[in-house]
PDB file of N, CA and C in Angstrom:
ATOM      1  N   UNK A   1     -35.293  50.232  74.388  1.00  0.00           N
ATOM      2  CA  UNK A   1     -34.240  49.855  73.467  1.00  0.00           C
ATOM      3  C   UNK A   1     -33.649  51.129  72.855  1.00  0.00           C
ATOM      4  N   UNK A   2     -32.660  51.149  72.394  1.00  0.00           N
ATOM      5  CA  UNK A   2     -31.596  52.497  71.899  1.00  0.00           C
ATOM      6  C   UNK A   2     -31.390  52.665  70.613  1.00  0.00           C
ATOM      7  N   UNK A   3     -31.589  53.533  70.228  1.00  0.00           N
ATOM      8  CA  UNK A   3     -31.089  53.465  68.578  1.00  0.00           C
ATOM      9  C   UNK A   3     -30.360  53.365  68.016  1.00  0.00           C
ATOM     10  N   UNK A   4     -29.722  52.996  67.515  1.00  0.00           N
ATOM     11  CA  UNK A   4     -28.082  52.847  66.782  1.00  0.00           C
ATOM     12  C   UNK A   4     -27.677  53.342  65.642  1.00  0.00           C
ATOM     13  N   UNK A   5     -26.974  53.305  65.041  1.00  0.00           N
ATOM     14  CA  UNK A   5     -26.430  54.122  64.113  1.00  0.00           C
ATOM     15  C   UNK A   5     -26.521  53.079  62.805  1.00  0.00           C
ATOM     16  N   UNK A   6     -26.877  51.267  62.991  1.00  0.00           N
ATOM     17  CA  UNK A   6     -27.638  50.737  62.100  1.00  0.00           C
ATOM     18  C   UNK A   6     -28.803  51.075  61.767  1.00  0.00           C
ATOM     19  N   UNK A   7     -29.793  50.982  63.286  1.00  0.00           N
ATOM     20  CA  UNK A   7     -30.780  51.065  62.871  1.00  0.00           C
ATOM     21  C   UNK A   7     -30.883  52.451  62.192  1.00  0.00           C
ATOM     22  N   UNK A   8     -30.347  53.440  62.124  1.00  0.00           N
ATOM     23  CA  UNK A   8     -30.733  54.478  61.291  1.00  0.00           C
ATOM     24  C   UNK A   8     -29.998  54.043  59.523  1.00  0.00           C
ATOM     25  N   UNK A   9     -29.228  53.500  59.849  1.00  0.00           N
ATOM     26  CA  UNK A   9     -28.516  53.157  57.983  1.00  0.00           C
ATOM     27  C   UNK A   9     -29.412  52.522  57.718  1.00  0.00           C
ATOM     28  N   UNK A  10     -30.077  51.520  58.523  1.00  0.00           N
ATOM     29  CA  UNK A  10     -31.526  50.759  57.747  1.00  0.00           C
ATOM     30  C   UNK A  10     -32.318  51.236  57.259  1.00  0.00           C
ATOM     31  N   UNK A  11     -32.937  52.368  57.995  1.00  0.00           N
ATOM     32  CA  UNK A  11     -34.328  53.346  57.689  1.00  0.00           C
ATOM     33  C   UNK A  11     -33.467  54.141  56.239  1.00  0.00           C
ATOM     34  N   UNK A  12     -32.569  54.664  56.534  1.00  0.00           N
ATOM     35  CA  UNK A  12     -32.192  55.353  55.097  1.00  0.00           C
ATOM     36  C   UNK A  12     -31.877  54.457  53.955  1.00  0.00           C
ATOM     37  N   UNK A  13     -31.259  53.251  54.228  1.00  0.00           N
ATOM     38  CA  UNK A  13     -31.178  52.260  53.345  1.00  0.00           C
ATOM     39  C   UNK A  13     -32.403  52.021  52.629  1.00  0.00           C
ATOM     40  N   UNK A  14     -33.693  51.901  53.428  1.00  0.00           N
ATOM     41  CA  UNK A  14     -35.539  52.161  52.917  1.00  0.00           C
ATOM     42  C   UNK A  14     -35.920  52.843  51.811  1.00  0.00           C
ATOM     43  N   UNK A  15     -35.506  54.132  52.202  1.00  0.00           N
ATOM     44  CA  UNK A  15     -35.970  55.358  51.555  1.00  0.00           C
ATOM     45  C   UNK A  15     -35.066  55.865  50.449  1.00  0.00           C
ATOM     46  N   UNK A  16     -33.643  54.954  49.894  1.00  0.00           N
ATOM     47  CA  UNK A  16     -33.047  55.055  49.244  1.00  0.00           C
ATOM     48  C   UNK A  16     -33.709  53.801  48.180  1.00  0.00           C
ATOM     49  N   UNK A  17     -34.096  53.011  48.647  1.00  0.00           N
ATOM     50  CA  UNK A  17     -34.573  51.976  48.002  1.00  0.00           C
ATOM     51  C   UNK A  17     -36.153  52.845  47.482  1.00  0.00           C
ATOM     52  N   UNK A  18     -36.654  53.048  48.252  1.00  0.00           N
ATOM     53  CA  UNK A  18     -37.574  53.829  47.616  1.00  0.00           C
ATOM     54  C   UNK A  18     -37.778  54.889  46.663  1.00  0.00           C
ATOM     55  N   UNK A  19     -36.456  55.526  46.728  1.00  0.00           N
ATOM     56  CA  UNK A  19     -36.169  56.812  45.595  1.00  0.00           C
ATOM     57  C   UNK A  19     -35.864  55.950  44.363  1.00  0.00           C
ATOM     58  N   UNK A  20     -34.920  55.150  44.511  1.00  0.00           N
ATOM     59  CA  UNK A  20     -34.792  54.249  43.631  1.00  0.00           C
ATOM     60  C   UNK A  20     -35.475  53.560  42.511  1.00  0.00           C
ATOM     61  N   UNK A  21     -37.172  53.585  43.547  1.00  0.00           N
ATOM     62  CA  UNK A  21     -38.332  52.920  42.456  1.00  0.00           C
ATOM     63  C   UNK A  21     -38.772  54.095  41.772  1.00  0.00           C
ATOM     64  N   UNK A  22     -38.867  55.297  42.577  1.00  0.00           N
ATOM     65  CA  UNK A  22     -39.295  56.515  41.499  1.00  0.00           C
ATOM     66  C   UNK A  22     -38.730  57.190  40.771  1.00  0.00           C
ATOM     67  N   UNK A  23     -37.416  56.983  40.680  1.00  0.00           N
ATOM     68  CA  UNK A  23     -36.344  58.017  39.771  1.00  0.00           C
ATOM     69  C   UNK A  23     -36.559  56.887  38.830  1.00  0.00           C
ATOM     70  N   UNK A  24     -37.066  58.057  37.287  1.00  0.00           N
ATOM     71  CA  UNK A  24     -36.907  57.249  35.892  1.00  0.00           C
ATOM     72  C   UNK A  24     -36.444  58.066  34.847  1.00  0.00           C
ATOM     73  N   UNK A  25     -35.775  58.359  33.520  1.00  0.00           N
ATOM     74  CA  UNK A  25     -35.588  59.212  32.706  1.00  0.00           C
ATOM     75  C   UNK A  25     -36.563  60.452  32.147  1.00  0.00           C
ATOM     76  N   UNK A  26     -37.788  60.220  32.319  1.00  0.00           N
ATOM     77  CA  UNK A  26     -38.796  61.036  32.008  1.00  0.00           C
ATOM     78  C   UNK A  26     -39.709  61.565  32.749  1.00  0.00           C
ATOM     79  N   UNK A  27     -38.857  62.226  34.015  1.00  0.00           N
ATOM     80  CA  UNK A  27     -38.768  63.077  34.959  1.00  0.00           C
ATOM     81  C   UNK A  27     -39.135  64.760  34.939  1.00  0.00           C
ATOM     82  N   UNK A  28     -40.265  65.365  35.313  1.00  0.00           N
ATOM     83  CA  UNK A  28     -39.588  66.789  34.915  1.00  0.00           C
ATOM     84  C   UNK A  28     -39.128  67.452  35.534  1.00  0.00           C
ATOM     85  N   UNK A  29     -38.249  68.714  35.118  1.00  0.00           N
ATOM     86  CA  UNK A  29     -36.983  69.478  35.641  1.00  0.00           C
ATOM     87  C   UNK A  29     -37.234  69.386  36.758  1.00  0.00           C
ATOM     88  N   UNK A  30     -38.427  69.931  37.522  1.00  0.00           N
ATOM     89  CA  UNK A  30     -39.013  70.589  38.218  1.00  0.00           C
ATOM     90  C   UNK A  30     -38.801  70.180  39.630  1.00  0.00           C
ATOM     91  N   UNK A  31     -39.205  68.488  39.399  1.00  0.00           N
ATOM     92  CA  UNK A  31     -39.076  66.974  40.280  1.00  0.00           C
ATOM     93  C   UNK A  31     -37.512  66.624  40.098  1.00  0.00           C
ATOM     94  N   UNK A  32     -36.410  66.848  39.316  1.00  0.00           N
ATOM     95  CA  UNK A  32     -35.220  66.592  38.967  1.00  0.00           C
ATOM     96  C   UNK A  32     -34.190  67.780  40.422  1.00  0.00           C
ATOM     97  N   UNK A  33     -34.677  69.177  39.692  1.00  0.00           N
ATOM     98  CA  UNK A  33     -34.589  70.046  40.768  1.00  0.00           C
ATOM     99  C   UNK A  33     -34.763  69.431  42.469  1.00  0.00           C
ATOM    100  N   UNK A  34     -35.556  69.295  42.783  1.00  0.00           N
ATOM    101  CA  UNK A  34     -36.136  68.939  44.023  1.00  0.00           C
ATOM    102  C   UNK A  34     -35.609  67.901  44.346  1.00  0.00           C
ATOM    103  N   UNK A  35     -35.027  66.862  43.838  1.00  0.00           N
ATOM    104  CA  UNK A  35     -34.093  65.682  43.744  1.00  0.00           C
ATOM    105  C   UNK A  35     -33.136  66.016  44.137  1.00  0.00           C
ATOM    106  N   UNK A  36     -32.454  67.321  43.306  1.00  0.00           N
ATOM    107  CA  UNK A  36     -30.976  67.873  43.801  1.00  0.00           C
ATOM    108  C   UNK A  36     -30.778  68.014  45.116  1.00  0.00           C
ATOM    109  N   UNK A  37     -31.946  68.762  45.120  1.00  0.00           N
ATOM    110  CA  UNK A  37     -31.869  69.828  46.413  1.00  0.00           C
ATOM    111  C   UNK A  37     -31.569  68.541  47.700  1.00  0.00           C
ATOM    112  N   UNK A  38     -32.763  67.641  47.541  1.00  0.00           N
ATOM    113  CA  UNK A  38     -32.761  66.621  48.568  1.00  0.00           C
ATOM    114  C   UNK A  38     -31.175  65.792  48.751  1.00  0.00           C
ATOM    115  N   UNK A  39     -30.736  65.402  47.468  1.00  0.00           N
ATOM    116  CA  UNK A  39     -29.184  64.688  47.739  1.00  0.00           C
ATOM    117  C   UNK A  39     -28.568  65.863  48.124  1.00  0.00           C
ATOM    118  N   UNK A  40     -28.204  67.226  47.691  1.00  0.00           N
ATOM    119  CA  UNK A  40     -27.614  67.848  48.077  1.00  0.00           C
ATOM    120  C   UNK A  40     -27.670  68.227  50.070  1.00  0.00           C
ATOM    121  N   UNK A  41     -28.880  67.826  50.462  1.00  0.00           N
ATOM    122  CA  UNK A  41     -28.895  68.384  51.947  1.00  0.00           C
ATOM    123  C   UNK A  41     -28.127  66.172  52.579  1.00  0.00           C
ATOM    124  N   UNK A  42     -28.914  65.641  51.862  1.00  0.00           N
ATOM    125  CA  UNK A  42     -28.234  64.062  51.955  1.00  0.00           C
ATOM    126  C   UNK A  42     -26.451  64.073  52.247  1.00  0.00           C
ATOM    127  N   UNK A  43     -25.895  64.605  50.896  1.00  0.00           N
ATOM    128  CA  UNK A  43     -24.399  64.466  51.139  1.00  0.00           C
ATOM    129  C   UNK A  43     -23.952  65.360  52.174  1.00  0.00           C
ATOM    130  N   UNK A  44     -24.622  66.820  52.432  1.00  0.00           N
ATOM    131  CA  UNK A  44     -24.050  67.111  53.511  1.00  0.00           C
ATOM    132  C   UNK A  44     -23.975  66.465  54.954  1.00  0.00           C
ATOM    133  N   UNK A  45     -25.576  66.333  55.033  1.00  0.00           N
ATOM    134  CA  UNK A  45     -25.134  64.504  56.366  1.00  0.00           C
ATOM    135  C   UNK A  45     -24.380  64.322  56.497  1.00  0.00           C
ATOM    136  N   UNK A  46     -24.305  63.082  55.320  1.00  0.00           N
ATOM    137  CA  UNK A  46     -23.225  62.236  55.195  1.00  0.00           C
ATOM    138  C   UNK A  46     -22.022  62.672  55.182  1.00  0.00           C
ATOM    139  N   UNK A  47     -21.552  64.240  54.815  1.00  0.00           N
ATOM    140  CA  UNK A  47     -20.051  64.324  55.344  1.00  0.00           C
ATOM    141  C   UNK A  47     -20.330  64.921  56.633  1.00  0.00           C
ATOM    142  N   UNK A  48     -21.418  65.390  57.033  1.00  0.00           N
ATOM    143  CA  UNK A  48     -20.545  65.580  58.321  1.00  0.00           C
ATOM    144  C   UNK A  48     -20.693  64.430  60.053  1.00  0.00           C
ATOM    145  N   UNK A  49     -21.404  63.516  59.059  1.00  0.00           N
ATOM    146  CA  UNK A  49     -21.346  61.962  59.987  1.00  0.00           C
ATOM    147  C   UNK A  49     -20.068  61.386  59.840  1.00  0.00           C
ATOM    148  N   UNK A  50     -19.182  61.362  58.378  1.00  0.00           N
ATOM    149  CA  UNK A  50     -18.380  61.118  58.030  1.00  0.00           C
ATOM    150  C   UNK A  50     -16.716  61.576  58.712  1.00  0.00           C
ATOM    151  N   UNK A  51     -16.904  62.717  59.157  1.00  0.00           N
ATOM    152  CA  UNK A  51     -15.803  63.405  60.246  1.00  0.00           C
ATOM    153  C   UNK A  51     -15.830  62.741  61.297  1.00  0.00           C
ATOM    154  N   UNK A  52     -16.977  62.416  61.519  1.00  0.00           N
ATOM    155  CA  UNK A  52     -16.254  61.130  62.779  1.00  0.00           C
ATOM    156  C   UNK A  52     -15.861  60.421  62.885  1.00  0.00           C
ATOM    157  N   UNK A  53     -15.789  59.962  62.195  1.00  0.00           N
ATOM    158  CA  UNK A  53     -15.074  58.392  62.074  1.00  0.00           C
ATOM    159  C   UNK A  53     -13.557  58.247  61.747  1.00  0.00           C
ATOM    160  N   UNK A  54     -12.454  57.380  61.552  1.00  0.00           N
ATOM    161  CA  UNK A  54     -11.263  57.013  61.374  1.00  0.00           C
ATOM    162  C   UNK A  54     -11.104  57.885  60.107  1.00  0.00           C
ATOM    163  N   UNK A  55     -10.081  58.305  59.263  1.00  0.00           N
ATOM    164  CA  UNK A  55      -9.887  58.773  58.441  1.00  0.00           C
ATOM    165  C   UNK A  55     -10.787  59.678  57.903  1.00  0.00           C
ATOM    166  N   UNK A  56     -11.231  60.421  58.569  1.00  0.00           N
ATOM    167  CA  UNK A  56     -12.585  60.925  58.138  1.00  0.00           C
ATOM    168  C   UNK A  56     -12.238  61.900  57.005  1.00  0.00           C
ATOM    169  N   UNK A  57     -11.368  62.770  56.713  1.00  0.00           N
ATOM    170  CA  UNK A  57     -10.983  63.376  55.753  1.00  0.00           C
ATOM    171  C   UNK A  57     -11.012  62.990  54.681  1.00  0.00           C
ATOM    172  N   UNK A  58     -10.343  61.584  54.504  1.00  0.00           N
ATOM    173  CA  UNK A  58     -10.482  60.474  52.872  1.00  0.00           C
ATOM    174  C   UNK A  58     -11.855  60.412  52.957  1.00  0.00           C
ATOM    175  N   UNK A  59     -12.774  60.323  53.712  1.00  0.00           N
ATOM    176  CA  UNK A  59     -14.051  59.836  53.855  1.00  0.00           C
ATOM    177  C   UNK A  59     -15.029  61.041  53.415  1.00  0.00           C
ATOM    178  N   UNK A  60     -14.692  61.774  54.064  1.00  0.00           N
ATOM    179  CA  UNK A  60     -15.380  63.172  54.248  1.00  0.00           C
ATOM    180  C   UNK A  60     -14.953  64.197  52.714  1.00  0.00           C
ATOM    181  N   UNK A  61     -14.107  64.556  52.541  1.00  0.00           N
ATOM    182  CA  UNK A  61     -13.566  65.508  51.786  1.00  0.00           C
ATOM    183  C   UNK A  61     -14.758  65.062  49.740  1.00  0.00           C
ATOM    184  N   UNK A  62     -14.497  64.009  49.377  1.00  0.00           N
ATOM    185  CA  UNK A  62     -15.125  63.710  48.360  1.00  0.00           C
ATOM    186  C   UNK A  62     -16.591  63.774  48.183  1.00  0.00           C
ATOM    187  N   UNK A  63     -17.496  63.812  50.366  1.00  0.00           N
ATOM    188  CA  UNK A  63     -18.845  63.977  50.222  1.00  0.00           C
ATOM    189  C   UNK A  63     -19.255  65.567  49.999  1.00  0.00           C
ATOM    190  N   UNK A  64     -18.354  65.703  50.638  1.00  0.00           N
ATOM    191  CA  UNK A  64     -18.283  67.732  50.699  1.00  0.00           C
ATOM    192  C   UNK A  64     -18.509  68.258  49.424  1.00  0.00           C
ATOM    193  N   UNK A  65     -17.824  67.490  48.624  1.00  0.00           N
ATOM    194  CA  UNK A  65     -17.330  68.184  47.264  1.00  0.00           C
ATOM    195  C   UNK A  65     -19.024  68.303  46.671  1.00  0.00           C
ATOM    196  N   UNK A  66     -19.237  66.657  46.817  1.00  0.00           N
ATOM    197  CA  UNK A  66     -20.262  66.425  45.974  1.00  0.00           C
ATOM    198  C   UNK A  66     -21.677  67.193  46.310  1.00  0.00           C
ATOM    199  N   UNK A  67     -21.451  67.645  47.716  1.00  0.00           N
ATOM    200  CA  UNK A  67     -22.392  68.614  47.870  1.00  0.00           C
ATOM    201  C   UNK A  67     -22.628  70.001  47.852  1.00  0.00           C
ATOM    202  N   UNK A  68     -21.212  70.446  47.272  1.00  0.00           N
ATOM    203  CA  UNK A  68     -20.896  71.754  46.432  1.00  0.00           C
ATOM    204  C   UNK A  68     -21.008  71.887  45.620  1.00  0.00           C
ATOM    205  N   UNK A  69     -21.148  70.898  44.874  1.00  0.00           N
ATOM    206  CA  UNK A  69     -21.137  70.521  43.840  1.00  0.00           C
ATOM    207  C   UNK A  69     -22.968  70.792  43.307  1.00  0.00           C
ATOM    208  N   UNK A  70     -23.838  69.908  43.987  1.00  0.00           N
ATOM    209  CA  UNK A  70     -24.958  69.842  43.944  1.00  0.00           C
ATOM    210  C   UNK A  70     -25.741  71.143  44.553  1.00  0.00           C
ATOM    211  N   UNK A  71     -25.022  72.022  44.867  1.00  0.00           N
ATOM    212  CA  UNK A  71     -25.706  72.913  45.478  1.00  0.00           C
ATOM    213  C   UNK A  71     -25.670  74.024  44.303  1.00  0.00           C
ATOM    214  N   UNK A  72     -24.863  74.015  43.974  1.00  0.00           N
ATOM    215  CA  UNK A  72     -24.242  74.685  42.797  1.00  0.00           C
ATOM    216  C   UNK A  72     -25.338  74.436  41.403  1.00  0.00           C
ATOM    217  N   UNK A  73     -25.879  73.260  41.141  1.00  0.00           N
ATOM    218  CA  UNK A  73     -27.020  72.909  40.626  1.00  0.00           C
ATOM    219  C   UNK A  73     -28.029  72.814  40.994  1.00  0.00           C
ATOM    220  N   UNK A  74     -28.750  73.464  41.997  1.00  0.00           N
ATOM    221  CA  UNK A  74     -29.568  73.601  42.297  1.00  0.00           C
ATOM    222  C   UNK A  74     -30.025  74.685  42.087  1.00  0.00           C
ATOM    223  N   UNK A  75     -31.812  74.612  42.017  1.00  0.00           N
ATOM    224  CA  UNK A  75     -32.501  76.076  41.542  1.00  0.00           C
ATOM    225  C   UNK A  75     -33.942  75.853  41.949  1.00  0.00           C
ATOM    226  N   UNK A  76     -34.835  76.481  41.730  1.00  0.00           N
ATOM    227  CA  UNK A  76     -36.207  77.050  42.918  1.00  0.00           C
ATOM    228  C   UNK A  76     -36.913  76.009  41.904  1.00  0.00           C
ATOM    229  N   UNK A  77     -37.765  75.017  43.309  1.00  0.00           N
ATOM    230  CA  UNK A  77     -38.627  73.828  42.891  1.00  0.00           C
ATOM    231  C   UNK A  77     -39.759  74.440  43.717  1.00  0.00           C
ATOM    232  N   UNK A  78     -41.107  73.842  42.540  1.00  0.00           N
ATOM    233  CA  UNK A  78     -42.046  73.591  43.258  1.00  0.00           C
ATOM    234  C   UNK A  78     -42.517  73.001  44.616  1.00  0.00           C
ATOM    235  N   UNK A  79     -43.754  73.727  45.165  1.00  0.00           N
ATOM    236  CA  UNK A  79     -43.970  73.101  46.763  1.00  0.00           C
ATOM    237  C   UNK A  79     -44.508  71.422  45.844  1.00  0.00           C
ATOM    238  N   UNK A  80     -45.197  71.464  44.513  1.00  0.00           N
ATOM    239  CA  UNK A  80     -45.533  70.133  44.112  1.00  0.00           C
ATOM    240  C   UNK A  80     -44.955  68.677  43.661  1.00  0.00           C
ATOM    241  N   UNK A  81     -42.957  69.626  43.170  1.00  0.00           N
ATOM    242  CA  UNK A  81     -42.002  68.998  43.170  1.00  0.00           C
ATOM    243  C   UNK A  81     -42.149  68.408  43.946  1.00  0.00           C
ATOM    244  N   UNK A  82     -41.827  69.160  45.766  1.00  0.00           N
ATOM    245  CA  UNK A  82     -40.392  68.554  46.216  1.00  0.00           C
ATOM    246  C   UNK A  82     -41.973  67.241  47.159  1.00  0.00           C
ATOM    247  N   UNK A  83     -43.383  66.990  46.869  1.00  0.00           N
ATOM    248  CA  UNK A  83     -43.730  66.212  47.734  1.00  0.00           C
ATOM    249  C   UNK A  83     -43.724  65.052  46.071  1.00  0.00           C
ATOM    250  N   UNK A  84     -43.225  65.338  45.796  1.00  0.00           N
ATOM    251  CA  UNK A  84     -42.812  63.988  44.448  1.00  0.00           C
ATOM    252  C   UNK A  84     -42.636  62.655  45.539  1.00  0.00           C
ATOM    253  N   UNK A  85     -42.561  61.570  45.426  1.00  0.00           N
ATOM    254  CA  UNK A  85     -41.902  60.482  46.539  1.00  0.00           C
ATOM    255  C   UNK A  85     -40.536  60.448  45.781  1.00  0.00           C
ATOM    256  N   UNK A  86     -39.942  60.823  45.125  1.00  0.00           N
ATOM    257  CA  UNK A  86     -38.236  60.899  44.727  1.00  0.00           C
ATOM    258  C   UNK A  86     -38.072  61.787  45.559  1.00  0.00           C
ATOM    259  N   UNK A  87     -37.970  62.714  45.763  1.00  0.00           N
ATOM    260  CA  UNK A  87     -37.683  63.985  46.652  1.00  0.00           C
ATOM    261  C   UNK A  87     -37.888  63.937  47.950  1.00  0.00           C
ATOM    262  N   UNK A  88     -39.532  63.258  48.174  1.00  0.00           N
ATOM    263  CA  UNK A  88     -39.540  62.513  49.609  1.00  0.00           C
ATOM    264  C   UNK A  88     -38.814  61.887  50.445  1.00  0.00           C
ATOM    265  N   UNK A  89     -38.501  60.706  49.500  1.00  0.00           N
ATOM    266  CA  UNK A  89     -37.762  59.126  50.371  1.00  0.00           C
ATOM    267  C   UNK A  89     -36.270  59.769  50.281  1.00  0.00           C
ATOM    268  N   UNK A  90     -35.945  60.976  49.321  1.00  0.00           N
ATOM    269  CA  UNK A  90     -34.502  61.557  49.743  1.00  0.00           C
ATOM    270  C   UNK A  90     -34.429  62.258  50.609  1.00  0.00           C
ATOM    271  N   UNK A  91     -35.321  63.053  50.643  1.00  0.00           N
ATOM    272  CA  UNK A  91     -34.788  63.983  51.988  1.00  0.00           C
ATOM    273  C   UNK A  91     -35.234  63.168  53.547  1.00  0.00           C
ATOM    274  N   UNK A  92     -36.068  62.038  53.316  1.00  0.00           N
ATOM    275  CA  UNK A  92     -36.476  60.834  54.450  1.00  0.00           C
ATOM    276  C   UNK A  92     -34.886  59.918  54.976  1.00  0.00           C
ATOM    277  N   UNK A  93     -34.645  59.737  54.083  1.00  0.00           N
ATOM    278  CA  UNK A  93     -33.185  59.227  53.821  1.00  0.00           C
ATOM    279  C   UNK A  93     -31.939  60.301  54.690  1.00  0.00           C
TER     280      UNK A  93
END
């Protein structure tokens, strides 16, 4: 059987659901950091999965940002951070 490009939105759909249960307000930097880092390598993916598709520019251009954005906030995490399961199921994702 072949993999598809659902079955992979499913598995990340998972592990987004899973970051989901561990991200809470009383977080430290440290694990917050390592969070970044993980969406930040996430949105780049996602824009550059995003260039393929129909309009990919409207699509693409706002993920870019956000991962210039996030990169830009980012700063040196622990090796104990980034095995947090927030940081995990994001960069799994």
């Amino acid at each position: 059987m072949d993999t598809t490009f659902g079955d992979l939105l499913d598995g990340a759909s998972t592990h987004l659901g899973g970051a989901t249960m561990h991200a809470h307000p009383q977080l430290d930097g440290d694990i917050n950091a390592a969070a970044k880092d993980a969406c930040r390598s996430l949105t780049a993916r996602l824009a550059r999965c995003a260039e393929d598709f129909a309009r990919a520019h409207d699509v693409a251009q706002p993920i870019h940002e956000a991962s210039r954005l996030l990169t830009r906030l980012g700063g040196h995490t622990s090796a104990a951070a980034t095995a947090h399961p927030l940081a995990l199921h994001l960069r799994a994702a």
